[in-house]
Protein backbone atom coordinates (compact mmCIF):
# COMPACT_ATOMS: atom_id res chain seq x y z
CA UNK A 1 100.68 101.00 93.89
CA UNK A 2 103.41 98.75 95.47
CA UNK A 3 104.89 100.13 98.74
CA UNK A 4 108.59 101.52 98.52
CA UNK A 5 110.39 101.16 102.28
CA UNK A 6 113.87 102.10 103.34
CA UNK A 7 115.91 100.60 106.28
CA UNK A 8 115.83 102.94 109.43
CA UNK A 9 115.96 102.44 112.73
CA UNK A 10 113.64 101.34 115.29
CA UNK A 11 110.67 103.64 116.68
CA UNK A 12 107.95 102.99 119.33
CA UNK A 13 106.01 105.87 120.50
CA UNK A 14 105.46 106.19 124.03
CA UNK A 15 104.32 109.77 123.56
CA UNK A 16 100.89 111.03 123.62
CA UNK A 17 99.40 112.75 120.54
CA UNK A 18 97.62 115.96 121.30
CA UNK A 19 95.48 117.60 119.08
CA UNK A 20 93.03 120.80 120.35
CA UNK A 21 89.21 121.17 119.05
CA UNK A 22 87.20 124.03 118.96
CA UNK A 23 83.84 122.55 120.01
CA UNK A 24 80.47 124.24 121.50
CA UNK A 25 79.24 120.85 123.78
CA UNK A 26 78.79 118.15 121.77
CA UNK A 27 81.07 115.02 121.42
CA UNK A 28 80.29 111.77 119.22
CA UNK A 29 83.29 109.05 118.79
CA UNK A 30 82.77 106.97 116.46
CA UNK A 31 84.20 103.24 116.02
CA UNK A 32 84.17 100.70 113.58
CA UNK A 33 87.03 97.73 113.80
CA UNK A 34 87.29 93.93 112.73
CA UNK A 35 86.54 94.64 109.15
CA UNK A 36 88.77 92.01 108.08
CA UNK A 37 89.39 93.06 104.04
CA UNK A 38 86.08 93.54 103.55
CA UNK A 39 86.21 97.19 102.22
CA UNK A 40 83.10 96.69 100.56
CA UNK A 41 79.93 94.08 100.33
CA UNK A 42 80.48 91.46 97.13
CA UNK A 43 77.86 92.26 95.55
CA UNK A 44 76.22 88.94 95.20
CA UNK A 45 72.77 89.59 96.44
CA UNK A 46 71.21 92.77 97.48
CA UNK A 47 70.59 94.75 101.24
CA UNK A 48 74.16 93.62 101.67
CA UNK A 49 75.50 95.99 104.80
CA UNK A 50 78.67 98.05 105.27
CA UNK A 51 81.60 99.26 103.01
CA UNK A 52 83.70 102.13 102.88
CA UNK A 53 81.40 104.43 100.99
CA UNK A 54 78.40 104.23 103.52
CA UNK A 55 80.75 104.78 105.88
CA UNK A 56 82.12 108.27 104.89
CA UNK A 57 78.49 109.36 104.23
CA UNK A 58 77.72 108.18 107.95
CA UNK A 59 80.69 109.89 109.47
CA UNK A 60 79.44 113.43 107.62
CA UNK A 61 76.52 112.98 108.40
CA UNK A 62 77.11 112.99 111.98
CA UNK A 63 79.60 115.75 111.38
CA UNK A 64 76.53 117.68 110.64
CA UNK A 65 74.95 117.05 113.72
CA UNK A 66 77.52 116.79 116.08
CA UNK A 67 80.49 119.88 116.69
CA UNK A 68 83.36 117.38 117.37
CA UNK A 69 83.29 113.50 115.83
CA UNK A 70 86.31 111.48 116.63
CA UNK A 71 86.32 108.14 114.34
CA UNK A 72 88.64 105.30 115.87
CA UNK A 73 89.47 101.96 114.66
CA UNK A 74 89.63 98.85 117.07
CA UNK A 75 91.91 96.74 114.85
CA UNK A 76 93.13 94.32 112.64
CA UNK A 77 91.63 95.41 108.77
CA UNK A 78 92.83 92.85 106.73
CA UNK A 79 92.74 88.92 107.41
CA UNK A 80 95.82 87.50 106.57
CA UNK A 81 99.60 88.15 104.82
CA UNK A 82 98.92 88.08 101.36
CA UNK A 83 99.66 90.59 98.76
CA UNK A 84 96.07 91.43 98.49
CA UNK A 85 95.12 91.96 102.06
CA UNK A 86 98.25 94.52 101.78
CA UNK A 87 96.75 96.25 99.32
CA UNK A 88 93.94 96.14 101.21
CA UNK A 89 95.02 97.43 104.37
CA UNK A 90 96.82 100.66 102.36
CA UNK A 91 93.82 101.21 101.01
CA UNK A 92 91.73 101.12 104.71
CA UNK A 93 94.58 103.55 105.77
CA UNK A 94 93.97 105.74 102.88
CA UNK A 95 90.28 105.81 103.54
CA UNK A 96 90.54 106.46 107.16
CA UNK A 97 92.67 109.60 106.40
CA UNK A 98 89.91 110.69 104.10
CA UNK A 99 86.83 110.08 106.80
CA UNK A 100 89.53 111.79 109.52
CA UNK A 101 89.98 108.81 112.23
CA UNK A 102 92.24 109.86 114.82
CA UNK A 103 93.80 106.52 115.22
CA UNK A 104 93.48 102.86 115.17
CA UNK A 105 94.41 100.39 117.59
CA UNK A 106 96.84 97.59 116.32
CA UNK A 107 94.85 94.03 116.14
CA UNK A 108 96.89 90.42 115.45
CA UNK A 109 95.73 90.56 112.18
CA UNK A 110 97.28 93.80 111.34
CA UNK A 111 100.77 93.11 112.99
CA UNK A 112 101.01 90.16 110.68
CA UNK A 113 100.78 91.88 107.58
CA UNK A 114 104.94 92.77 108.30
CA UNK A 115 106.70 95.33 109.51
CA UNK A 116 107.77 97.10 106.20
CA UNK A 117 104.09 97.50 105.78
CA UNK A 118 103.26 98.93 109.18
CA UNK A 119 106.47 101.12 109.18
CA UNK A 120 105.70 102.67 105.63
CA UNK A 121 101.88 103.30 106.90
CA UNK A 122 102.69 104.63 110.41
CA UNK A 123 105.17 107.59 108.55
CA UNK A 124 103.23 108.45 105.66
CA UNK A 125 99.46 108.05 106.94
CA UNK A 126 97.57 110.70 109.10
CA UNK A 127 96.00 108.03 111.30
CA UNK A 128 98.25 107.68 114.43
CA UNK A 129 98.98 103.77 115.48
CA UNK A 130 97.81 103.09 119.35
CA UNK A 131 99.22 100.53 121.36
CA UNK A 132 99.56 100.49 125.03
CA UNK A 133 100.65 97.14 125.32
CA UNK A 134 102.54 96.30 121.89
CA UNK A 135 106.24 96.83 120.88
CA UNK A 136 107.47 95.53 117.91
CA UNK A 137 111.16 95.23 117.21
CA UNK A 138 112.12 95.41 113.68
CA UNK A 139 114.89 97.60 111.73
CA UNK A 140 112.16 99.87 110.69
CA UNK A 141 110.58 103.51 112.14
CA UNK A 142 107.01 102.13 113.29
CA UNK A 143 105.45 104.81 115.28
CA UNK A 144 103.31 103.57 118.07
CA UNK A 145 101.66 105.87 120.87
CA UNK A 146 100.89 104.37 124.32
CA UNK A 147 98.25 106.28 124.50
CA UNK A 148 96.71 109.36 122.62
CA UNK A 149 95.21 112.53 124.12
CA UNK A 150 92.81 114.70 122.36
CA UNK A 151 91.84 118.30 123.86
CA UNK A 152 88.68 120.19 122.90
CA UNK A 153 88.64 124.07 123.59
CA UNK A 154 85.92 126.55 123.57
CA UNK A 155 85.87 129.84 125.65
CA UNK A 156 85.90 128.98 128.95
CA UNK A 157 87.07 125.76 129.36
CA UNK A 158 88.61 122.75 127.61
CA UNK A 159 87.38 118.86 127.45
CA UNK A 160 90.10 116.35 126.94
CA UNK A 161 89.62 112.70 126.60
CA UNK A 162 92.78 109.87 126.53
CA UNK A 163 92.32 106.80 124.17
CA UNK A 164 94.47 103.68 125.24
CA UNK A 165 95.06 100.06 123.02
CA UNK A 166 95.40 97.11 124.14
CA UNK A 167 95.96 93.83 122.07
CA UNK A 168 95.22 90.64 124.02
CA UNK A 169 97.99 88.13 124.42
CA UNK A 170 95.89 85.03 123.35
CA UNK A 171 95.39 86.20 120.16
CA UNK A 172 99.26 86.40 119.28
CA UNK A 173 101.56 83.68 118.20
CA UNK A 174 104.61 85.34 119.56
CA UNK A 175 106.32 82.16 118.46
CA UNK A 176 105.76 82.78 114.68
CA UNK A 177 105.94 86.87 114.97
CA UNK A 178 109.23 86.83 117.42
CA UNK A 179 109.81 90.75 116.91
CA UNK A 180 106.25 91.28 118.61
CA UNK A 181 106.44 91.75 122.28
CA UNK A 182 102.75 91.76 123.78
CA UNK A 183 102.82 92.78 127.87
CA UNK A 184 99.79 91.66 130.04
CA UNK A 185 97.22 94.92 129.29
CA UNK A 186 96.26 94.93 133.72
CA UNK A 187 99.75 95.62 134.39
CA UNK A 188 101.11 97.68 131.52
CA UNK A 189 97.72 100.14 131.96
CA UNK A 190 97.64 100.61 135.25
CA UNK A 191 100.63 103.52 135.48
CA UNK A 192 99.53 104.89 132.22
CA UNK A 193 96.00 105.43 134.07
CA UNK A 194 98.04 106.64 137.17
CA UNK A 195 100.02 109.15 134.84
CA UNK A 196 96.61 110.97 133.48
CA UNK A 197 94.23 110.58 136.67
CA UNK A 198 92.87 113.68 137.00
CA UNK A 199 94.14 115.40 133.93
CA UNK A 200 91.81 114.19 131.37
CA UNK A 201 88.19 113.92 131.33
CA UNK A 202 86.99 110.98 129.91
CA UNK A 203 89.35 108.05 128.98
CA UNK A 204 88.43 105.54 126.64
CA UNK A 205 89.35 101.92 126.00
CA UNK A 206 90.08 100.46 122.42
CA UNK A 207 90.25 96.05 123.67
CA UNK A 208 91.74 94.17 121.30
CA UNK A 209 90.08 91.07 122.90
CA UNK A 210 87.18 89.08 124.01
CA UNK A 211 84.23 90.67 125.54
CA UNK A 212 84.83 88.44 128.55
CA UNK A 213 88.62 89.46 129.02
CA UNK A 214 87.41 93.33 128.17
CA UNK A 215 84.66 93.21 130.65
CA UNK A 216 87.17 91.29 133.39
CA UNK A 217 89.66 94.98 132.00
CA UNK A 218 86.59 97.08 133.12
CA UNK A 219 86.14 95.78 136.59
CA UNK A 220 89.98 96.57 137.10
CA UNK A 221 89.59 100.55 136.05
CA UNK A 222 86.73 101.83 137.25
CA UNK A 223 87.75 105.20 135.64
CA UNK A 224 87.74 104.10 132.51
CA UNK A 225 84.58 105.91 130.72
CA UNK A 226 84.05 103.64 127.80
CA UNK A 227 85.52 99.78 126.52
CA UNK A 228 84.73 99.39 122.96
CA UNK A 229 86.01 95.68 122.22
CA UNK A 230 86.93 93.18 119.28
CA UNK A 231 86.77 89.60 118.96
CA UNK A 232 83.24 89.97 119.23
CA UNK A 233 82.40 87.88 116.68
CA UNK A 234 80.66 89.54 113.20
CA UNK A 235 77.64 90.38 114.91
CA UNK A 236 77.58 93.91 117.16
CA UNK A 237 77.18 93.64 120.80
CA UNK A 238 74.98 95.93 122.63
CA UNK A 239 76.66 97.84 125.67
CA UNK A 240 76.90 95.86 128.53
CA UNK A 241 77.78 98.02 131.84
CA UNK A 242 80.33 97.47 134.21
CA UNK A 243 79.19 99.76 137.53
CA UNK A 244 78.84 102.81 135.09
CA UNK A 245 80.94 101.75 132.42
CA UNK A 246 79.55 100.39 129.09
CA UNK A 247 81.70 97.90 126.92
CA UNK A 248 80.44 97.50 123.37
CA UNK A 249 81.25 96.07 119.88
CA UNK A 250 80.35 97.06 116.46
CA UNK A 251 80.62 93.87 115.65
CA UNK A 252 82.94 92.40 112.43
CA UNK A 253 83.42 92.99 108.54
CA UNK A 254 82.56 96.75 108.89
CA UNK A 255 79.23 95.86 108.32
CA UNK A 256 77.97 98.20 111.75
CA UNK A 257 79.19 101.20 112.94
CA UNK A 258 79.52 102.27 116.63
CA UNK A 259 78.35 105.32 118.05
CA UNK A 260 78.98 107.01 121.64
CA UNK A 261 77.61 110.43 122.28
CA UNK A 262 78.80 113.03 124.89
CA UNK A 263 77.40 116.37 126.36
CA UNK A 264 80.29 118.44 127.88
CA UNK A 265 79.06 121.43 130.13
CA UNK A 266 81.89 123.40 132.00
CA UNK A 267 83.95 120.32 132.54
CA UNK A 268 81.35 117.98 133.31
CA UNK A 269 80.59 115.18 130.62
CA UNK A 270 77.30 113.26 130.44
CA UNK A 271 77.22 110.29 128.36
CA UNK A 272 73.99 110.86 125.99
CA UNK A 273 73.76 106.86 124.47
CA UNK A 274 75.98 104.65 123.05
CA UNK A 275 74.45 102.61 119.98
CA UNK A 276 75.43 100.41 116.95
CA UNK A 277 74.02 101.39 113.96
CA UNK A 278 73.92 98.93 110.42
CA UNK A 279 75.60 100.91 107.43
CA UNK A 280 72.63 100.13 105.16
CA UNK A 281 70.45 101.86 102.46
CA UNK A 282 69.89 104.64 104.61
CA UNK A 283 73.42 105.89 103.61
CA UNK A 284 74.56 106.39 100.31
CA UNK A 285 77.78 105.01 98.79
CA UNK A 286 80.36 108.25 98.51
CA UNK A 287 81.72 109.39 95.54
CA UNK A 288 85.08 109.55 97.29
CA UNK A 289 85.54 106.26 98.89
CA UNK A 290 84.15 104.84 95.23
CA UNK A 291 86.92 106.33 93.35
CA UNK A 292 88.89 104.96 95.68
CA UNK A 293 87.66 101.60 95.48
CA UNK A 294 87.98 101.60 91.76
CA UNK A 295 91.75 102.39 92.16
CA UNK A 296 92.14 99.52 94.68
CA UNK A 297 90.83 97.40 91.49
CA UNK A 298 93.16 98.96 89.02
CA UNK A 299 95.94 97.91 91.37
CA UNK A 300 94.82 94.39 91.43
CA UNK A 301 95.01 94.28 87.31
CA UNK A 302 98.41 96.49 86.90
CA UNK A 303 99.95 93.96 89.62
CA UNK A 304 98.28 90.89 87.98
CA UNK A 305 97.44 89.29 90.92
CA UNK A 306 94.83 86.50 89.31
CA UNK A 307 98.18 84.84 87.52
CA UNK A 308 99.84 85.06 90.80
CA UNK A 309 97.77 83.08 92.76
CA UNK A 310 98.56 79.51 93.93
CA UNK A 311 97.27 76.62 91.58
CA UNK A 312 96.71 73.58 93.45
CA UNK A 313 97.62 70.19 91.42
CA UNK A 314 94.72 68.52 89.96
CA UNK A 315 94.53 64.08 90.72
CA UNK A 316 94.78 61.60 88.33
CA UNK A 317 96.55 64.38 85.18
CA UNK A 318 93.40 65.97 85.20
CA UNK A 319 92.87 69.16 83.23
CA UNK A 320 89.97 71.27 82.19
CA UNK A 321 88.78 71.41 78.81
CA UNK A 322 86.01 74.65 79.01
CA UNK A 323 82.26 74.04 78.28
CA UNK A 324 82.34 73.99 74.31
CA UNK A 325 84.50 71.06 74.67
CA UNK A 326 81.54 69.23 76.61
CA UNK A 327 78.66 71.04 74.00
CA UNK A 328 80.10 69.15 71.40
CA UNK A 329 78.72 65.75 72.34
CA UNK A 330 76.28 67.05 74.61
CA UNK A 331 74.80 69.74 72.65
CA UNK A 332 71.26 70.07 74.71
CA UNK A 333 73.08 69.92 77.53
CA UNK A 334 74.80 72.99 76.70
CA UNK A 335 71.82 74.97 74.94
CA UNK A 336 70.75 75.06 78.17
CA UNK A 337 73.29 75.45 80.04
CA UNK A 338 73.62 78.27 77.99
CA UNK A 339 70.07 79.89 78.90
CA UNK A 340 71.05 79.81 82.97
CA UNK A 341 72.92 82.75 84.42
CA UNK A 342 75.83 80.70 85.13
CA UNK A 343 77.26 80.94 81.70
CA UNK A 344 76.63 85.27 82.14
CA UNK A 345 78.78 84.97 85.36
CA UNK A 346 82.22 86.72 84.17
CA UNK A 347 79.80 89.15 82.63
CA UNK A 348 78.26 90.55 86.36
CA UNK A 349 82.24 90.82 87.35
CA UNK A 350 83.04 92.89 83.99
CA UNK A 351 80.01 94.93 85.15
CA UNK A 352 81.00 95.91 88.13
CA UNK A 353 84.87 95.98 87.28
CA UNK A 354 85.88 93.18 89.56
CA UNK A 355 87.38 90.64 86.69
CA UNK A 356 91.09 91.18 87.92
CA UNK A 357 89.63 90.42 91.59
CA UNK A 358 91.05 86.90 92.88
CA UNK A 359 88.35 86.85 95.71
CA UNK A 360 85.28 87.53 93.29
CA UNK A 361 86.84 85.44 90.28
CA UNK A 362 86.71 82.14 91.86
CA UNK A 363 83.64 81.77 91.99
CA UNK A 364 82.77 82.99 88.26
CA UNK A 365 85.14 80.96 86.21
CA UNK A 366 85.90 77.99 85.87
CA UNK A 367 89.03 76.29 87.69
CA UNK A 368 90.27 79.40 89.35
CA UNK A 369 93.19 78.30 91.74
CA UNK A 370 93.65 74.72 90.40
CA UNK A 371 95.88 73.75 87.43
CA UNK A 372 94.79 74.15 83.98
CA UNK A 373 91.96 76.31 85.34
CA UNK A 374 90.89 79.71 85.12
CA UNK A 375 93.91 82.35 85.27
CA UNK A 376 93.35 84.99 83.44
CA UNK A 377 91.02 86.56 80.24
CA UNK A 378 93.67 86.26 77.68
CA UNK A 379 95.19 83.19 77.98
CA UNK A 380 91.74 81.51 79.41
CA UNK A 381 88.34 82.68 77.27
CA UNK A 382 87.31 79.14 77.02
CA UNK A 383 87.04 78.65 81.01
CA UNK A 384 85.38 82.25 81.85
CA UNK A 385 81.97 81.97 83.94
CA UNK A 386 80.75 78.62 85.99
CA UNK A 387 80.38 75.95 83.67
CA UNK A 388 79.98 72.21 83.40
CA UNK A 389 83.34 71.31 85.01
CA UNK A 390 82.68 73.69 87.65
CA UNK A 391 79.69 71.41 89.03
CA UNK A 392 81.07 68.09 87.69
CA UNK A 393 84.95 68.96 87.98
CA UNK A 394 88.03 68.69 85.40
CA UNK A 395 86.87 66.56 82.06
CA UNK A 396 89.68 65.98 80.25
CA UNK A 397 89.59 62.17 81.60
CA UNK A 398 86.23 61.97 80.00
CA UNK A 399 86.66 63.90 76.55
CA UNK A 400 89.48 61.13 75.68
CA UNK A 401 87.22 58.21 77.06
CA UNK A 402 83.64 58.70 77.20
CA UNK A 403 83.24 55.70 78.89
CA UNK A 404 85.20 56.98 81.87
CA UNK A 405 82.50 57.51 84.99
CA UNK A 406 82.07 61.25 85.00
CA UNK A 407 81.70 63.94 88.42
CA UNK A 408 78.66 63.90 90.03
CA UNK A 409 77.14 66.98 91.44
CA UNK A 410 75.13 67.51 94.24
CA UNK A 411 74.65 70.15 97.10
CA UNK A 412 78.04 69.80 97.82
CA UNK A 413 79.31 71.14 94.17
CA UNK A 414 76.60 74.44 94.88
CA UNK A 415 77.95 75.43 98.72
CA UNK A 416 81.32 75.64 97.46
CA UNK A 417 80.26 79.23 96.24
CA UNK A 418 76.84 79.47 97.71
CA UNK A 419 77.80 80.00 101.18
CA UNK A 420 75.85 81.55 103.99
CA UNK A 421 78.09 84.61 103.11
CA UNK A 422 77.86 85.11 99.35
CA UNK A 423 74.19 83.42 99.21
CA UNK A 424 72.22 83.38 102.30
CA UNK A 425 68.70 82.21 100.86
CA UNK A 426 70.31 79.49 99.25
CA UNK A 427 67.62 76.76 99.24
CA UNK A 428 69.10 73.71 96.80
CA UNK A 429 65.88 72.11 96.05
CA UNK A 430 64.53 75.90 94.40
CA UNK A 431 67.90 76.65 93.01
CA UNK A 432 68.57 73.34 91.67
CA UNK A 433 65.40 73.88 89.45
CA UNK A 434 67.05 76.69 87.59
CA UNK A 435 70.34 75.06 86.75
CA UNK A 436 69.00 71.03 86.29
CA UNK A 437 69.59 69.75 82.62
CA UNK A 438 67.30 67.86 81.04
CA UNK A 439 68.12 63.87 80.64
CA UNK A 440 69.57 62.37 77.88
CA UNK A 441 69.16 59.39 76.01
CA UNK A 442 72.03 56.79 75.91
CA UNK A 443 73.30 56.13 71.40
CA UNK A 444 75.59 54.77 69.96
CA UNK A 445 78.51 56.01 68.02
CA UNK A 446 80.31 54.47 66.26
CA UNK A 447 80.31 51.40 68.20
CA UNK A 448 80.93 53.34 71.79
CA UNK A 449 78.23 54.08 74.08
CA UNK A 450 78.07 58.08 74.30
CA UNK A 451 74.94 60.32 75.84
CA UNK A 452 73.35 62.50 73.19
C-alpha cells in the first residue's frame, strides 16, 4: 500500500467543522494519544496492555452505554520518519476512521513524518486534523482546522462542545522542519476562545505538551471545561484540577484509554467523572482492527522492508557464519543449544505472522541490521532464530582460527533484547539457567588446541 500524492497547492483550515448529533443526555469523549507505532503489544510475554483491537471493542462498548461517544486523538502516532512508521501512521488513520474519532490533534512526531504524508491523509481520511497553533507551509493541500465544533440536537435544545489543538513549541525543531510554523498556544487561543464565548457549551483542550505547561494553559482559560495533555510520559496521569477544570493524560503507547463523561439537561452540562482505564483482558481483540493488522503485515512483506533496512559494518572483516557452522566442532554445545527456545525463535514470529516485521525480527535472528547478518528467509536460513553468534557475536574470525579469543557473553549480550519493554521479569541469574551450556573439555586436533 504505498501512498500516491499529487502537487497542489497549499491549505490550512481555519474553519470549524460542524457536525449535529441526535443524543437523549448522555456525552462520553473519549481520548487516547502518544501511541507512538505501537498499534499493537509484541507479543513477547503475556497481560501485555493496549492495541488497536481492544480499543474498538472499548469504544463499542461504551457506544452501548452512552448516546453520543466522541473519540479524539492527542497526537503524534508514530515515532519517527521511516518507511515503517508511515505505514504505520496510515494504518492508525485507517483505524481511527473505523472506531469513528472525530479528529486528532497534530503532535511533533506526526508533523515529521512529511508533508506528502499528512496532505494525502488529511484529503482522503474521515478524521479531521486540529491545530490551533500549527501551520505548515508546503506545496501540498493539508487541511488543518483551528478549532472543531460539534453540535448535539434532541427536541428541545442542542449541546455543542468546541475542541481546540495546541502543539507546544519546545517540542519542535523548527530549524530542521522550516515549513512548520508553531505560534505561542496563550496568544494564538485567546481570540479563538473570544470568538466562541458564549456560543458553545463545553470547550475542550487537546495539549500537545507537558502537564506543567498544560496546567500553566489552564490557569490562563478558566472556561476551558477539560485539558487532556501529552508528553506525559507512558504512564496515565490522573486528573489534576485547575479551579474546576481537570487536566489528564492517558498516558503513552496506547496502552490506556481516557474517558470523560457528561450529563447534558436543557443546556446545562454536569461533568459525571473523568477516568483512565487500561485496555486489558477485559476487552477482546476485534475482528476488524485484526484484519487490519494482518494487512499492515502483508504490506511490510510486499514492500520488503527487512532487505531495506540499514546494515551497520561489522569490525575487524567480521561476518557471521550461522550456528551449524559452530555445531560442527562444538557439537554438545549445539545439541543443546538446540533443546532451548532460542533456536524455535523465528518459529513464534511465523506463528503469529510477524517474520517480514523489522521491529520483531531483530531480536529472533541472528545479525539482523549488521552486515552479513540476518536479512531475509531466502537468502538467510542458516542465521534464522537467536543463536550462538547472537550471544557471542560474528565467528567467522574464529571458524578460520580456532585459536582466535572468542565473544564473551554476559548480561550485557541478554538486555540487548530483554529489555524492561519486551521482558520485564527478566532476572539473569534464573534465565541464564535455561540457556547455560555445559563446559567442555580442551583436545587436541591435529596438533591445534580446539574445545570438544
Amino acid at each position: 500500500m504505498k501512498t500516491h500524492l499529487g502537487c497542489f497547492i497549499i491549505f490550512f483550515g481555519v474553519v470549524a467543522f460542524s457536525s449535529t448529533y441526535a443524543f437523549s443526555g448522555e456525552v462520553s469523549i473519549i481520548f487516547s494519544g502518544e501511541e507512538l507505532g505501537n498499534l499493537e503489544p509484541c507479543g513477547c510475554y503475556e497481560g501485555q496492555l493496549g492495541g488497536i483491537p481492544k480499543r474498538y471493542s472499548f469504544i463499542d462498548s461504551q457506544r452501548k452505554k452512552s448516546n453520543i461517544v466522541l473519540p479524539v486523538s492527542i497526537g503524534d502516532l508514530s515515532k519517527s520518519c521511516s518507511r515503517q512508521e508511515e505505514i504505520k501512521l496510515e494504518i492508525f488513520y485507517r483505524a481511527m476512521g473505523e472506531m469513528g474519532y472525530v479528529l486528532h490533534n497534530l503532535g511533533e512526531k506526526d508533523i515529521e513524518i512529511s508533508p506528502q504524508i499528512l496532505s494525502f491523509l488529511s484529503q482522503t481520511s474521515r478524521v479531521n486534523f486540529l491545530s490551533s497553533n500549527v501551520k505548515i507551509v508546503a506545496p501540498f493541500p493539508i487541511k488543518i482546522s483551528q478549532y472543531i465544533v460539534k453540535e448535539c440536537f434532541d427536541s428541545g435544545h442542542s449541546f455543542t462542545i468546541a475542541f481546540f489543538g495546541i502543539l507546544s513549541p519546545s517540542l519542535v525543531n523548527t530549524g530542521a522542519l522550516n515549513y512548520v510554523q508553531v505560534s505561542d498556544p496563550v496568544k494564538t487561543l485567546r481570540p479563538l476562545m473570544k470568538k466562541l464565548q458564549g456560543k458553545v457549551n463545553l470547550i475542550v483542550l487537546l495539549s500537545h505538551a507537558s502537564m506543567e505547561e498544560s496546567l500553566e494553559i489552564a490557569k490562563y482559560f478558566p472556561e476551558i471545561g477539560l485539558i487532556i495533555c501529552g508528553h506525559g510520559g507512558e504512564e496515565p496521569h490522573d486528573a489534576v484540577y485547575v479551579n474546576n477544570t481537570p487536566v489528564v493524560s492517558a498516558g503513552g503507547k496506547g496502552k490506556y484509554i481516557g474517558l470523560a463523561r457528561y450529563s447534558v439537561n436543557k443546556k446545562a452540562v454536569e461533568r459525571k467523572s473523568v477516568e483512565i482505564i487500561p485496555l486489558d483482558k477485559r476487552y477482546k481483540d476485534s475482528k476488524e482492527m485484526i484484519s487490519l493488522l494482518k494487512e499492515y503485515q502483508q504490506i511490510l512483506a510486499d514492500e520488503d522492508l527487512l532487505s531495506k533496512t540499514p546494515q551497520i559494518s561489522l569490525p575487524d572483516g567480521l561476518s557471521y557464519v550461522g550456528s551449524f557452522s559452530c555445531g560442527i566442532c562444538h557439537k554438545a554445545i549445539y545439541d543443546h543449544w538446540y533443546q532451548t527456545t532460542h533456536s524455535a525463535s523465528y518459529n513464534t514470529l511465523v506463528d503469529v505472522g510477524h517474520q517480514y516485521d523489522p521491529e520483531c525480527i531483530s531480536c529472533h535472528t541472528t545479525g539482523y541490521g549488521e552486515t552479513s547478518g540476518f536479512l531475509n528467509y531466502e537468502e538467510n536460513k542458516n542465521l534464522i532464530h537467536v543463536g550462538c553468534e547472537s550471544c557471542h557475536g560474528a565467528g567467522s574470525k574464529h571458524i578460520k582460527n580456532v585459536n582466535d579469543a572468542y565473544g564473551f557473553a554476559d548480561e550485557g549480550s541478554c538486555m540487548v533484547c530483554h529489555n524492561s519493554e519486551h521482558s520485564p521479569k527478566f532476572q539473569f541469574k534464573e534465565y541464564w539457567k535455561k540457556i547455560e551450556h555445559p563446559k567442555e573439555k580442551p583436545k587436541k586436533l591435529s596438533g591445534i588446541p580446539r574445545d570438544e
